[in-house]
PDB file of N, CA and C in Angstrom:
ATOM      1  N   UNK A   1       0.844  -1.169   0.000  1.00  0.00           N
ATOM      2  CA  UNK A   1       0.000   0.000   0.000  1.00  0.00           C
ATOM      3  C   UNK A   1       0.889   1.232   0.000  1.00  0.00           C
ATOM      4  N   UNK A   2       0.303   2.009  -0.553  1.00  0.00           N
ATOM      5  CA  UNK A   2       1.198   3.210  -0.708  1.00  0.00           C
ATOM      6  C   UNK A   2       0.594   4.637  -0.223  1.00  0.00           C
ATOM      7  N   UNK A   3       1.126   6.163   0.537  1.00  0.00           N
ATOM      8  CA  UNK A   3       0.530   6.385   1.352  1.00  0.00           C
ATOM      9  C   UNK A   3       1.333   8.011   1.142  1.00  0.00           C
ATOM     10  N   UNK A   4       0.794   8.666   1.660  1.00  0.00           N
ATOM     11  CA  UNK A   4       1.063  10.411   0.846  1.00  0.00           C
ATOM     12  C   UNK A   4       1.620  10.565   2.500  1.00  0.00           C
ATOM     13  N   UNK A   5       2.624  11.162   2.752  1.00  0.00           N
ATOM     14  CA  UNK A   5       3.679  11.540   4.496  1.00  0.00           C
ATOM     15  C   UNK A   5       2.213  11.755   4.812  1.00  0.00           C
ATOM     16  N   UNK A   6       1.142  12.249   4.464  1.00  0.00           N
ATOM     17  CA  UNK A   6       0.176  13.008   5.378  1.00  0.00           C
ATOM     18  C   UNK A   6      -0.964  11.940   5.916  1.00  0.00           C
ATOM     19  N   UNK A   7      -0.724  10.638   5.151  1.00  0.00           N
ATOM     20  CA  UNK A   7      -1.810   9.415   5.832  1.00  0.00           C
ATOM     21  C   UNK A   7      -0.787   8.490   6.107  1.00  0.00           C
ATOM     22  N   UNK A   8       0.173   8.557   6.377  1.00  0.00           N
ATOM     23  CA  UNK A   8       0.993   7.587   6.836  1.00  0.00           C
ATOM     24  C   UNK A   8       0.519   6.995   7.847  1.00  0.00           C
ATOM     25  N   UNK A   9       0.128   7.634   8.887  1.00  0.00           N
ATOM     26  CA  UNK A   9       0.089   7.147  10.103  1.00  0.00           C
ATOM     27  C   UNK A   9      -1.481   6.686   9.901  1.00  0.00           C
ATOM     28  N   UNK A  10      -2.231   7.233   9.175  1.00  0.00           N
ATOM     29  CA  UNK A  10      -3.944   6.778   8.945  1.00  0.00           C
ATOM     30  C   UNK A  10      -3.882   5.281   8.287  1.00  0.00           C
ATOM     31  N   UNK A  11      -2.545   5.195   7.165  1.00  0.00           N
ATOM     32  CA  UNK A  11      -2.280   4.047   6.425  1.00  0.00           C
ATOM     33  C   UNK A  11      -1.896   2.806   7.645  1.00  0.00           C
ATOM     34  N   UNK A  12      -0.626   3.455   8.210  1.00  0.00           N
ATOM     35  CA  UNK A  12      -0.149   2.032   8.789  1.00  0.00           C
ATOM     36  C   UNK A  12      -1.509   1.603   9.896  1.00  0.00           C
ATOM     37  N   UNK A  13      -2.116   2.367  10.781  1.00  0.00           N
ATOM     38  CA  UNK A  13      -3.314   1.940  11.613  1.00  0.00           C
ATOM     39  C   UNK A  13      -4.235   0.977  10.960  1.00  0.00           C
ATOM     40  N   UNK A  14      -4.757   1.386   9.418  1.00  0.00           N
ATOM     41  CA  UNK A  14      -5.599   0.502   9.069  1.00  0.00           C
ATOM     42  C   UNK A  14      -5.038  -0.904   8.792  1.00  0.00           C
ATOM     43  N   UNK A  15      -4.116  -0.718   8.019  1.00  0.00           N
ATOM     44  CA  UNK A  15      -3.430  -2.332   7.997  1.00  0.00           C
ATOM     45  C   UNK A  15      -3.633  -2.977   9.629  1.00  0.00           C
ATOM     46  N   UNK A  16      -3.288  -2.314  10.075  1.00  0.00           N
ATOM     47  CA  UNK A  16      -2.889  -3.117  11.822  1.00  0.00           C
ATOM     48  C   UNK A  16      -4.546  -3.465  11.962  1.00  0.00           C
ATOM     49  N   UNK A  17      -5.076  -2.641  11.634  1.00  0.00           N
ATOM     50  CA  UNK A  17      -7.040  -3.062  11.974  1.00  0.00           C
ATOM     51  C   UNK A  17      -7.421  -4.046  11.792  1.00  0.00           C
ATOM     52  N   UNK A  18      -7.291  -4.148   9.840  1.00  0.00           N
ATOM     53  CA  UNK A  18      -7.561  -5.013   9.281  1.00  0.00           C
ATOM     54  C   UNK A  18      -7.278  -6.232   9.341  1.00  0.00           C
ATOM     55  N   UNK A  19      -5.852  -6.501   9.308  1.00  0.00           N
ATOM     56  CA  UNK A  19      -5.973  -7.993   9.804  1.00  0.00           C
ATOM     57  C   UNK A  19      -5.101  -7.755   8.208  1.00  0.00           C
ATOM     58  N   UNK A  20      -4.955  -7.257   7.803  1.00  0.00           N
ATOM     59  CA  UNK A  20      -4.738  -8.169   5.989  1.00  0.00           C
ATOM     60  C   UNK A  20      -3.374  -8.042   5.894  1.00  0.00           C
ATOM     61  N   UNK A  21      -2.986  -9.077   5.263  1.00  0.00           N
ATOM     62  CA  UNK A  21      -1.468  -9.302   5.367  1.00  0.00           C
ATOM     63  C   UNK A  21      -1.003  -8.126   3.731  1.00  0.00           C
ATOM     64  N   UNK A  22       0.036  -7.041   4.505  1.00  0.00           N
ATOM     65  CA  UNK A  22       0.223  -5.637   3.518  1.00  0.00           C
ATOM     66  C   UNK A  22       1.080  -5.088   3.515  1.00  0.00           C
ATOM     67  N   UNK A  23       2.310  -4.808   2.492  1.00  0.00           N
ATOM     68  CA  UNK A  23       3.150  -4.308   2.708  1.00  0.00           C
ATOM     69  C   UNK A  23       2.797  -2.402   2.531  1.00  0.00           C
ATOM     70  N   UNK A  24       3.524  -2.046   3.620  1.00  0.00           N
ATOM     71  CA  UNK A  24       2.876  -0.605   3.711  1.00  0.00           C
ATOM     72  C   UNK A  24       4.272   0.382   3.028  1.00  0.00           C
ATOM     73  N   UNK A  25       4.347   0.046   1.679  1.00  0.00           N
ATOM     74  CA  UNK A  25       5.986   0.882   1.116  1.00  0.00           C
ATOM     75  C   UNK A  25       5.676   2.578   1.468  1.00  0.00           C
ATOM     76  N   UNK A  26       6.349   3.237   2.472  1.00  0.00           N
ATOM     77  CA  UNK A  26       6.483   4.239   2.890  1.00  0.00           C
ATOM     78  C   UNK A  26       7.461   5.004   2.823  1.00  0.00           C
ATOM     79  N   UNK A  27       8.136   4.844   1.857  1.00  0.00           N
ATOM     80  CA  UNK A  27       9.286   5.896   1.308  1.00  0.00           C
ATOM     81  C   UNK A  27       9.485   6.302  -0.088  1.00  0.00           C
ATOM     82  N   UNK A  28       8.244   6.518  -0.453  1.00  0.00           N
ATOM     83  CA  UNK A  28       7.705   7.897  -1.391  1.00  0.00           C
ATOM     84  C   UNK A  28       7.911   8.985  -1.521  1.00  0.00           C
ATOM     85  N   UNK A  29       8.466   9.664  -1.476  1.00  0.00           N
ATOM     86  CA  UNK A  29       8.740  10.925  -1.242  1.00  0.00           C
ATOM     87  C   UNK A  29       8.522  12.242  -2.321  1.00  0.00           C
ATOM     88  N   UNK A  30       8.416  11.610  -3.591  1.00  0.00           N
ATOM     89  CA  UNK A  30       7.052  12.383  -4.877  1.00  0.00           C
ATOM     90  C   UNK A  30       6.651  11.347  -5.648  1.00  0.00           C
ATOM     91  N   UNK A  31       5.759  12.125  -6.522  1.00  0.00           N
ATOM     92  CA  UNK A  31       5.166  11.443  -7.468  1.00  0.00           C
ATOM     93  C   UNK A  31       5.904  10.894  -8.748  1.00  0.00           C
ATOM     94  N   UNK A  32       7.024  11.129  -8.657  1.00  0.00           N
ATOM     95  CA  UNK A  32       7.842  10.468  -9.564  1.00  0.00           C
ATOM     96  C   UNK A  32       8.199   8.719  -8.818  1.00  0.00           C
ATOM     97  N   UNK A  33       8.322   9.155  -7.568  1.00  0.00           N
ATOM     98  CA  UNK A  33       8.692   7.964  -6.416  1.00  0.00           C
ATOM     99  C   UNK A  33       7.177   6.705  -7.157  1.00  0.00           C
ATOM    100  N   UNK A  34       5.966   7.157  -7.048  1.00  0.00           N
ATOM    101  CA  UNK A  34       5.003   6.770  -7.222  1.00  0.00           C
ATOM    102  C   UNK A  34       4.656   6.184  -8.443  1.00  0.00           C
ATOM    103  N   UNK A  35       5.447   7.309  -9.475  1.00  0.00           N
ATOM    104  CA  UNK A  35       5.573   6.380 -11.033  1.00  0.00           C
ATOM    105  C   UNK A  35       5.834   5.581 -11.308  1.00  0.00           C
ATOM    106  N   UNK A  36       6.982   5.450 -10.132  1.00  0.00           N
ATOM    107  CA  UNK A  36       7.933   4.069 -10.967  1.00  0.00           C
ATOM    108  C   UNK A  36       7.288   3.288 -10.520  1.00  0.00           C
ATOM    109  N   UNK A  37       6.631   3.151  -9.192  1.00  0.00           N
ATOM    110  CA  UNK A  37       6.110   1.942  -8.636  1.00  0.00           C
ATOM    111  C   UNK A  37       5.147   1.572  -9.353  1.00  0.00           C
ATOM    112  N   UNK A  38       4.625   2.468  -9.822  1.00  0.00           N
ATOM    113  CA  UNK A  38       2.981   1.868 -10.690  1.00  0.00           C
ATOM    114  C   UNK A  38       3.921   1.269 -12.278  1.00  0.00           C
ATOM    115  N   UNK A  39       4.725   1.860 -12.560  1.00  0.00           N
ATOM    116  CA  UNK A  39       5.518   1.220 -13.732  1.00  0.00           C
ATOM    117  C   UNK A  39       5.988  -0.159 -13.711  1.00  0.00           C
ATOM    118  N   UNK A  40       6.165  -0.564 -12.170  1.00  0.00           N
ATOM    119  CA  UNK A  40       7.006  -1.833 -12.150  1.00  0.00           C
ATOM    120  C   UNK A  40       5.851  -2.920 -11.763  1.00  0.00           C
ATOM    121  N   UNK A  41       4.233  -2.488 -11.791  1.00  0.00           N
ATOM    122  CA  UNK A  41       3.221  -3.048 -10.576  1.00  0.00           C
ATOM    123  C   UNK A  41       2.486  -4.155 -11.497  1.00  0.00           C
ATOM    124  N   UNK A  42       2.070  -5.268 -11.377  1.00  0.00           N
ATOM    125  CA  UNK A  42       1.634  -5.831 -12.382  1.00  0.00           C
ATOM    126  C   UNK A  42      -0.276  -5.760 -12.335  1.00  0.00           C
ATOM    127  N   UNK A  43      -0.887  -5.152 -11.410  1.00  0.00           N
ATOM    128  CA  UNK A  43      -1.876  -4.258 -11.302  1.00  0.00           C
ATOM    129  C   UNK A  43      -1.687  -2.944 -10.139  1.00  0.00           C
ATOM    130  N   UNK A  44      -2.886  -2.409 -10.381  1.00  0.00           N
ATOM    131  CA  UNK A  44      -3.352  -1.292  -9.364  1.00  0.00           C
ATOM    132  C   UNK A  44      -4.670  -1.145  -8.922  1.00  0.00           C
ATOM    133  N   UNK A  45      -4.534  -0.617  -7.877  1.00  0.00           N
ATOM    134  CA  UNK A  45      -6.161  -0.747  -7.310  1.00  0.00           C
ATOM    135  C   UNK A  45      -6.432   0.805  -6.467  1.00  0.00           C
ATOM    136  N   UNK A  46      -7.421   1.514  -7.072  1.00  0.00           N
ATOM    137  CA  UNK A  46      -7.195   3.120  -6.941  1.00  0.00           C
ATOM    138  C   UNK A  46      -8.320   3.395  -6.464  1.00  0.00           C
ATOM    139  N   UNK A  47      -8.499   4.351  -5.232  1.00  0.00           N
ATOM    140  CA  UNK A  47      -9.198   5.112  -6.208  1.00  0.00           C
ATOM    141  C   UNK A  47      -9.460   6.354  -7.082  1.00  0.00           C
ATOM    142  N   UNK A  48     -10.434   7.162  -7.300  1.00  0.00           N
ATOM    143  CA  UNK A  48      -9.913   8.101  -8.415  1.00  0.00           C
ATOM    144  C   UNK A  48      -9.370   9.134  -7.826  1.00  0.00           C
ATOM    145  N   UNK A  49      -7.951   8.918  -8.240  1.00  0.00           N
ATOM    146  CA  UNK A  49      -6.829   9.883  -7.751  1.00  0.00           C
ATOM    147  C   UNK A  49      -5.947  10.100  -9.245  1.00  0.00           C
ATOM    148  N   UNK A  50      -5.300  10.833  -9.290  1.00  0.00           N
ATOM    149  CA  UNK A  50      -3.722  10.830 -10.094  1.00  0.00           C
ATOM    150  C   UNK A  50      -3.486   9.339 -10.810  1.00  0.00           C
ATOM    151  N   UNK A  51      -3.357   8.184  -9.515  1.00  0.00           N
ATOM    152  CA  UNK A  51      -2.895   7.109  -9.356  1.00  0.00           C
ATOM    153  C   UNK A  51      -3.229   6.387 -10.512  1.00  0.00           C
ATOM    154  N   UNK A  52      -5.218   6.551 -10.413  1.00  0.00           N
ATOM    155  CA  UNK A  52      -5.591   6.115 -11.877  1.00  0.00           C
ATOM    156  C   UNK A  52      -4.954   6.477 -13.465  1.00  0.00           C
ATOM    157  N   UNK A  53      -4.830   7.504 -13.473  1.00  0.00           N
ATOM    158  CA  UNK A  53      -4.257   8.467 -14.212  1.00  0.00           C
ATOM    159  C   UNK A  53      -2.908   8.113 -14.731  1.00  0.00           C
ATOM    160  N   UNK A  54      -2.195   8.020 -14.014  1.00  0.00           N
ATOM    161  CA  UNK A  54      -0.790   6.925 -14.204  1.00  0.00           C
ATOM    162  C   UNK A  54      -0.459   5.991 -14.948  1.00  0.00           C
ATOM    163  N   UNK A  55      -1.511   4.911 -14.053  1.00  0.00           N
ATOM    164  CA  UNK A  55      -1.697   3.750 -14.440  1.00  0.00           C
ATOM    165  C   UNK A  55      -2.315   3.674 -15.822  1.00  0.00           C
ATOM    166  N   UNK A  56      -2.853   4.435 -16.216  1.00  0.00           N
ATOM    167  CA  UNK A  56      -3.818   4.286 -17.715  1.00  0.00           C
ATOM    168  C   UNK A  56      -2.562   4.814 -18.634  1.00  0.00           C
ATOM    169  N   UNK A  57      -2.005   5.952 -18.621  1.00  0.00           N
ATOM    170  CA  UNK A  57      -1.129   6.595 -19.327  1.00  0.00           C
ATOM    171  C   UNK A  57       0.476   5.478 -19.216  1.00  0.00           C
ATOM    172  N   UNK A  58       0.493   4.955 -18.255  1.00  0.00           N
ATOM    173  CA  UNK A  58       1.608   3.738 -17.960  1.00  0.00           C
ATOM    174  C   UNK A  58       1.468   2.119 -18.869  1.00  0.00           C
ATOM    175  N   UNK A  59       0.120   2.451 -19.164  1.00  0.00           N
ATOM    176  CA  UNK A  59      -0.158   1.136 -19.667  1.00  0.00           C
ATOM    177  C   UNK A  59      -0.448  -0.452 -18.453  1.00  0.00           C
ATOM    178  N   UNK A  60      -0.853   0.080 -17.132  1.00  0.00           N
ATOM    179  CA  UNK A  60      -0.767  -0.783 -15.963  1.00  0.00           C
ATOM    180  C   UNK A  60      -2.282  -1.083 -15.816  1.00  0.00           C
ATOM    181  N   UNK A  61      -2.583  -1.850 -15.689  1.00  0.00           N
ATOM    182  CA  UNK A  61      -4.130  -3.148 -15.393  1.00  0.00           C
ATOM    183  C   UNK A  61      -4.778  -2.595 -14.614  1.00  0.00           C
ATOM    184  N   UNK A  62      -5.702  -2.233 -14.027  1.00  0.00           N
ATOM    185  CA  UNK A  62      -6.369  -1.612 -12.683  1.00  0.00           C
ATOM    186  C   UNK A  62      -7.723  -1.661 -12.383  1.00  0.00           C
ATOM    187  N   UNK A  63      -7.792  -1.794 -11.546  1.00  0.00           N
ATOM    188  CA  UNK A  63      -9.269  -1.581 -10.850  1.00  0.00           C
ATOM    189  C   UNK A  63      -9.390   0.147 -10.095  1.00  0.00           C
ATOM    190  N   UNK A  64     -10.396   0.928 -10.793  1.00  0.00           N
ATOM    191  CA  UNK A  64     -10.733   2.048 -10.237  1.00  0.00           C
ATOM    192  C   UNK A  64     -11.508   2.220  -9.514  1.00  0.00           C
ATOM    193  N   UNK A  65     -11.689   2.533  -8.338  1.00  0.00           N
ATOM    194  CA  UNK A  65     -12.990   2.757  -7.424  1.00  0.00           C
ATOM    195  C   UNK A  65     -13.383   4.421  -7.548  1.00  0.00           C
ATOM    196  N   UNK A  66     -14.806   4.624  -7.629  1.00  0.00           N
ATOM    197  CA  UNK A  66     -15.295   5.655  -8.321  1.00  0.00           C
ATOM    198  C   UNK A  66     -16.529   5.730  -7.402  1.00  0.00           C
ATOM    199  N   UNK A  67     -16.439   7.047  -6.707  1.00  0.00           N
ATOM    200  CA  UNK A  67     -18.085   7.664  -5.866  1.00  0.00           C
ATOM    201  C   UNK A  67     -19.094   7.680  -6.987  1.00  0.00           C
ATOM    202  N   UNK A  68     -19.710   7.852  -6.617  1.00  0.00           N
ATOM    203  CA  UNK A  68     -21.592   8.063  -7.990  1.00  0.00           C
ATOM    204  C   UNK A  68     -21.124   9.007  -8.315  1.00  0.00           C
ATOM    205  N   UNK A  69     -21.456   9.587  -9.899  1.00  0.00           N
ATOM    206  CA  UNK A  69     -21.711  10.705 -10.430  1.00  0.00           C
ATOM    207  C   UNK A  69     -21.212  10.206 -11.575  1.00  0.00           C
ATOM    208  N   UNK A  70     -22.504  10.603 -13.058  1.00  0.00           N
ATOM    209  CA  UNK A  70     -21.872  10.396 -14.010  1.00  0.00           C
ATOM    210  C   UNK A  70     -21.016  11.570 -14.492  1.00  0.00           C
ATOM    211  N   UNK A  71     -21.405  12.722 -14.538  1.00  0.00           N
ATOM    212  CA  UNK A  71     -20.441  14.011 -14.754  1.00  0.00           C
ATOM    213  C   UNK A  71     -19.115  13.434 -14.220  1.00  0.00           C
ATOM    214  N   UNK A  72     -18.605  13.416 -13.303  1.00  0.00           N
ATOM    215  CA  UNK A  72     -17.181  12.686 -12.491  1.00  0.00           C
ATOM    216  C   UNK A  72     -16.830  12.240 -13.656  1.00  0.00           C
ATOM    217  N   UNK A  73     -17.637  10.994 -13.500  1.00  0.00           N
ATOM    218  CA  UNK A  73     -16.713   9.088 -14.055  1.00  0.00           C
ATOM    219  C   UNK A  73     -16.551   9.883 -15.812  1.00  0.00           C
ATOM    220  N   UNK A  74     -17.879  10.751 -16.548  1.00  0.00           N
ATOM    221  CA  UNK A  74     -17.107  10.705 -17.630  1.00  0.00           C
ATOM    222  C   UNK A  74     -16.303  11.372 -18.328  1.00  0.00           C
ATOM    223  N   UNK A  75     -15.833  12.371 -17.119  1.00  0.00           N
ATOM    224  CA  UNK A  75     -15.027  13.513 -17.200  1.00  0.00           C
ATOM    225  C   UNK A  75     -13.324  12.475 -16.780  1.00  0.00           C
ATOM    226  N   UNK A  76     -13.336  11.741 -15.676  1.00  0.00           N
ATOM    227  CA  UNK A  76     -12.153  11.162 -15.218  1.00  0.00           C
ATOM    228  C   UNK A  76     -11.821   9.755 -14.896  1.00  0.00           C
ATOM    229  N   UNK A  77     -12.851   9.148 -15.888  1.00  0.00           N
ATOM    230  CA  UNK A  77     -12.660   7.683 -15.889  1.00  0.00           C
ATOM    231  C   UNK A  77     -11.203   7.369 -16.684  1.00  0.00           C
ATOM    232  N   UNK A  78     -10.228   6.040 -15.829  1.00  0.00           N
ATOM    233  CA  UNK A  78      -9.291   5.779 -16.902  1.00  0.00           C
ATOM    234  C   UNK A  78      -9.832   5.646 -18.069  1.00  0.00           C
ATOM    235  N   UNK A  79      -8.678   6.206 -18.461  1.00  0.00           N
ATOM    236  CA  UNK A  79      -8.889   5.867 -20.053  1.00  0.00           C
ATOM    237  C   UNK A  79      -7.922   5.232 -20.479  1.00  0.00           C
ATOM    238  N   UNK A  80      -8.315   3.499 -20.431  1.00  0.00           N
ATOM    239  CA  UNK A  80      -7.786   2.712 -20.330  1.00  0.00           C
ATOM    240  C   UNK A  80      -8.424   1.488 -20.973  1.00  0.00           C
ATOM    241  N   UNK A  81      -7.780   0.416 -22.003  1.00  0.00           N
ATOM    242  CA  UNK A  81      -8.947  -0.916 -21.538  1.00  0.00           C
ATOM    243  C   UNK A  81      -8.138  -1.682 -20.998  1.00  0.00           C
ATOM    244  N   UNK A  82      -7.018  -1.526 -20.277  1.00  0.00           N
ATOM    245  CA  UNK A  82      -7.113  -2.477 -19.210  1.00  0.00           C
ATOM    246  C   UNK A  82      -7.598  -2.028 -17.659  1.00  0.00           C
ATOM    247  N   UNK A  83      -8.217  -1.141 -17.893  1.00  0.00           N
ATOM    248  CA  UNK A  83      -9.312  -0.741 -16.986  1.00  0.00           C
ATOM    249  C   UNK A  83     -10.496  -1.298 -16.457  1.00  0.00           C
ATOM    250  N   UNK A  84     -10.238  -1.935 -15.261  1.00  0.00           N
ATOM    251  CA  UNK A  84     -11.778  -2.147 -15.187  1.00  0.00           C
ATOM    252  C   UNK A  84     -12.370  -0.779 -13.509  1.00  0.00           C
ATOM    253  N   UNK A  85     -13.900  -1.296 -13.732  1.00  0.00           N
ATOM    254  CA  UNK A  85     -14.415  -0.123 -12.921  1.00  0.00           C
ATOM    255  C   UNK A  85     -15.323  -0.430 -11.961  1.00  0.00           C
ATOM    256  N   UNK A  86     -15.163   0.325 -10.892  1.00  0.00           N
ATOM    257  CA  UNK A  86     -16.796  -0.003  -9.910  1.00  0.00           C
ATOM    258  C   UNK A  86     -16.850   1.259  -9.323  1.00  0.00           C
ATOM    259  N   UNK A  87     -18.218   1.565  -9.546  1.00  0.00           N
ATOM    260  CA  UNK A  87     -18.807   2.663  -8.566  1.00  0.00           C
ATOM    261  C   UNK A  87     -19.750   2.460  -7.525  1.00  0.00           C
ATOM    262  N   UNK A  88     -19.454   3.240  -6.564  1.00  0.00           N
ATOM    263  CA  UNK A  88     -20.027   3.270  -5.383  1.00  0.00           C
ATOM    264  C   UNK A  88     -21.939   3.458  -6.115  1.00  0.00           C
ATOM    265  N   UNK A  89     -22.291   3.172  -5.022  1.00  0.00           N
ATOM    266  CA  UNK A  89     -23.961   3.346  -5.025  1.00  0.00           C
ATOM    267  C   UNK A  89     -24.130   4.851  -4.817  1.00  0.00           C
ATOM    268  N   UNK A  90     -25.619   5.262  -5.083  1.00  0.00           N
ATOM    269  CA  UNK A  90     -25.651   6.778  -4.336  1.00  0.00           C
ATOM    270  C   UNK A  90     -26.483   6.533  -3.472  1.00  0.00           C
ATOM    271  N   UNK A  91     -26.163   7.889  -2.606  1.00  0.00           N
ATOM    272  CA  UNK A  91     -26.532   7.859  -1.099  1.00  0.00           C
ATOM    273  C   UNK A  91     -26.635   9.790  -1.085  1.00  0.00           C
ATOM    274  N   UNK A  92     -27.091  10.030  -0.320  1.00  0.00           N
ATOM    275  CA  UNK A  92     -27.208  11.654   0.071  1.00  0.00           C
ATOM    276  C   UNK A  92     -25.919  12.455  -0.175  1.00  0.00           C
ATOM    277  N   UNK A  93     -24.598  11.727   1.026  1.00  0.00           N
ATOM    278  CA  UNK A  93     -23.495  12.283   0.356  1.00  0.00           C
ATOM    279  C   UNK A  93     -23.045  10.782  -0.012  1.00  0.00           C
ATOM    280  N   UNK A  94     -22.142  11.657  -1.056  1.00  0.00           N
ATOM    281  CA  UNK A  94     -21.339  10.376  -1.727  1.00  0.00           C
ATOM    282  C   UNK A  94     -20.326   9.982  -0.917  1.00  0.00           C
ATOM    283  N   UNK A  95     -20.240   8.279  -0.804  1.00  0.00           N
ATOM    284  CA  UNK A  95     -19.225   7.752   0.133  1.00  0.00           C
ATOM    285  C   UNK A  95     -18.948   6.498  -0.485  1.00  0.00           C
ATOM    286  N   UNK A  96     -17.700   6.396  -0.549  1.00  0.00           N
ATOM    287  CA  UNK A  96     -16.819   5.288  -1.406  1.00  0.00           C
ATOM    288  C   UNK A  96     -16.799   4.206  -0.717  1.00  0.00           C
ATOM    289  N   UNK A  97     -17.322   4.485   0.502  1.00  0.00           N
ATOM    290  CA  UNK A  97     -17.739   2.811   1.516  1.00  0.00           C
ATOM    291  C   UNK A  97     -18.926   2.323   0.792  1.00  0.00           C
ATOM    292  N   UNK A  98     -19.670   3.130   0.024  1.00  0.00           N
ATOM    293  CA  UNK A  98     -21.108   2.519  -0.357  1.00  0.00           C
ATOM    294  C   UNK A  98     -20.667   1.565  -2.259  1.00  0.00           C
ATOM    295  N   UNK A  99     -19.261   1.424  -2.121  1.00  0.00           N
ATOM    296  CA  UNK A  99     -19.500  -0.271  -2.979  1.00  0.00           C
ATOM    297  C   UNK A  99     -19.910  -1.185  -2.796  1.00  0.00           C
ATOM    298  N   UNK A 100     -20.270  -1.751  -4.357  1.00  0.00           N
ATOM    299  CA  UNK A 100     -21.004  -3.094  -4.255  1.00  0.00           C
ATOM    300  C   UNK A 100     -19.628  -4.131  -3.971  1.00  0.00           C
ATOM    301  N   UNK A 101     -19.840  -4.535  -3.019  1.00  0.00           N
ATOM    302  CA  UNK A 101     -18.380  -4.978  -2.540  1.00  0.00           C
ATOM    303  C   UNK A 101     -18.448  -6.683  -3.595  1.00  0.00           C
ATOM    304  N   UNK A 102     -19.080  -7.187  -3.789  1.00  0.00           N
ATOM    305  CA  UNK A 102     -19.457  -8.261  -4.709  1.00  0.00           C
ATOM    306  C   UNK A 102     -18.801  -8.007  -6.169  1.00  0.00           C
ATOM    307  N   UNK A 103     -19.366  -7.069  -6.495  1.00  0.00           N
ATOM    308  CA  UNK A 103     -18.363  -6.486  -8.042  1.00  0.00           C
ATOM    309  C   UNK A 103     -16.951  -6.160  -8.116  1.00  0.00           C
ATOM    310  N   UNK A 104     -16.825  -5.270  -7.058  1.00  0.00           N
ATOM    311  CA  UNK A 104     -15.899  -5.230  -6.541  1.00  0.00           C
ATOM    312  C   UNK A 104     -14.462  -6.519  -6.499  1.00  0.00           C
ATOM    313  N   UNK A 105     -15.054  -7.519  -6.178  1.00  0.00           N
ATOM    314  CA  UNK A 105     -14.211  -8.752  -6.245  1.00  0.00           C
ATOM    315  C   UNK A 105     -14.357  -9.633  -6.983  1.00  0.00           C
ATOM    316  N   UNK A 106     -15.477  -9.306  -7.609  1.00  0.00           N
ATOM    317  CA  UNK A 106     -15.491 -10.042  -8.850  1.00  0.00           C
ATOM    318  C   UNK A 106     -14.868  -9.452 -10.325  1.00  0.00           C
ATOM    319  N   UNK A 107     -14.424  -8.294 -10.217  1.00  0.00           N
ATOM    320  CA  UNK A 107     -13.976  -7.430 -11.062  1.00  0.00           C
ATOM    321  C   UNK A 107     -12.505  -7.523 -10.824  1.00  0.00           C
ATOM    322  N   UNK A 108     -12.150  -7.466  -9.284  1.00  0.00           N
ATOM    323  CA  UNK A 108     -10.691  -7.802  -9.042  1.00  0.00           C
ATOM    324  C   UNK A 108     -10.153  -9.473  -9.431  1.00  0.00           C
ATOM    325  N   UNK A 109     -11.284 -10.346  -9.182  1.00  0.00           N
ATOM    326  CA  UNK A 109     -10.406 -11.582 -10.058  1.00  0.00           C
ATOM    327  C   UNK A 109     -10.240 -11.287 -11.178  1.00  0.00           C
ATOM    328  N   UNK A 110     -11.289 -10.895 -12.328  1.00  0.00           N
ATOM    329  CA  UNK A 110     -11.293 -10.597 -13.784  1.00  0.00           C
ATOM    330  C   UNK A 110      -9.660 -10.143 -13.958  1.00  0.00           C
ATOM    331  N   UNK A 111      -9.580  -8.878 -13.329  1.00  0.00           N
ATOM    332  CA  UNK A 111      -8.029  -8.134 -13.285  1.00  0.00           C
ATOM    333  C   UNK A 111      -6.097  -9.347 -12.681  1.00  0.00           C
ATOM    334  N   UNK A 112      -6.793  -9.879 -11.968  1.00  0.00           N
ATOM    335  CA  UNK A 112      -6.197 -10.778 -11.371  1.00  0.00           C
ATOM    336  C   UNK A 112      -5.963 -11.972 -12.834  1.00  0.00           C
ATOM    337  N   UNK A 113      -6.747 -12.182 -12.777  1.00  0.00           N
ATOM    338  CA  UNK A 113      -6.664 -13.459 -14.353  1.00  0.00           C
ATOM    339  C   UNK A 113      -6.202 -13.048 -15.732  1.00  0.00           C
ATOM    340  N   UNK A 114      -6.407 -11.834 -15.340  1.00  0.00           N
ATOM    341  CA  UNK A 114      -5.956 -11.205 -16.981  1.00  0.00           C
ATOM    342  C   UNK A 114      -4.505 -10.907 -16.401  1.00  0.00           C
ATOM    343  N   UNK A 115      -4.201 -10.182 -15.149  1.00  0.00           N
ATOM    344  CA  UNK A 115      -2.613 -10.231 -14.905  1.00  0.00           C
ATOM    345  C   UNK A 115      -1.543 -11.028 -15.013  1.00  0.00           C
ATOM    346  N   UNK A 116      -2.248 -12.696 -14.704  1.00  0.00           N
ATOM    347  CA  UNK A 116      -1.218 -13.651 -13.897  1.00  0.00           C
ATOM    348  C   UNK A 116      -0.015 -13.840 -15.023  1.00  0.00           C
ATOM    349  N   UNK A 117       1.021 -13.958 -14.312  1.00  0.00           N
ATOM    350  CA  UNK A 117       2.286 -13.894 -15.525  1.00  0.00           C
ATOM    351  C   UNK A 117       2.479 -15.220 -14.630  1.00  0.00           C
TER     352      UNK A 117
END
């Protein structure tokens, strides 16, 4: 997982929460730091940040996570086809907890199977 100096400490807590076995690479220090990693990554899993952005222009596999709004998604969807996508549901405010967590992982094997080297 990768983590901006300013969620570092928000990053490493959740790993410790979660339970999920994660390497937390924390010596980033710009977005060039960040390029290469998405250059060397054999997917990515975003959400819509820069990161996506990268990864599409890098030529890297990804899963985008995307709040509701079609204005958003068709203004800043990768533009990518090794893109795949899931958006959150809508709700009053938009909240990226409100994925269909089912697609979600079913979209990440798709990405997963199309990766495996």
């Amino acid at each position: 997982m990768l983590s901006s100096p300013d969620t570092y400490a928000q990053t490493k807590q959740m790993i410790a929460e979660s339970g999920v076995q994660a390497i937390h690479y924390d010596v980033c220090r710009s977005i060039f730091d960040v390029a290469s990693l998405i250059a060397k990554a054999q997917f990515v899993i975003s959400v819509d940040t820069a990161i996506v952005h990268m990864a599409s222009g890098l030529h890297v596999p990804q899963l985008a996570l995307y709040n509701p709004g079609t204005a958003n998604f068709s203004q800043w969807h990768p533009n990518s086809e090794l893109a795949f996508t899931s958006i959150a549901s809508k709700h009053k405010v938009p909240d990226i907890n409100e994925l269909d967590w089912l697609d979600v992982e079913q979209k990440l094997t798709q990405l997963m199977a199309k990766t495996k080297r």
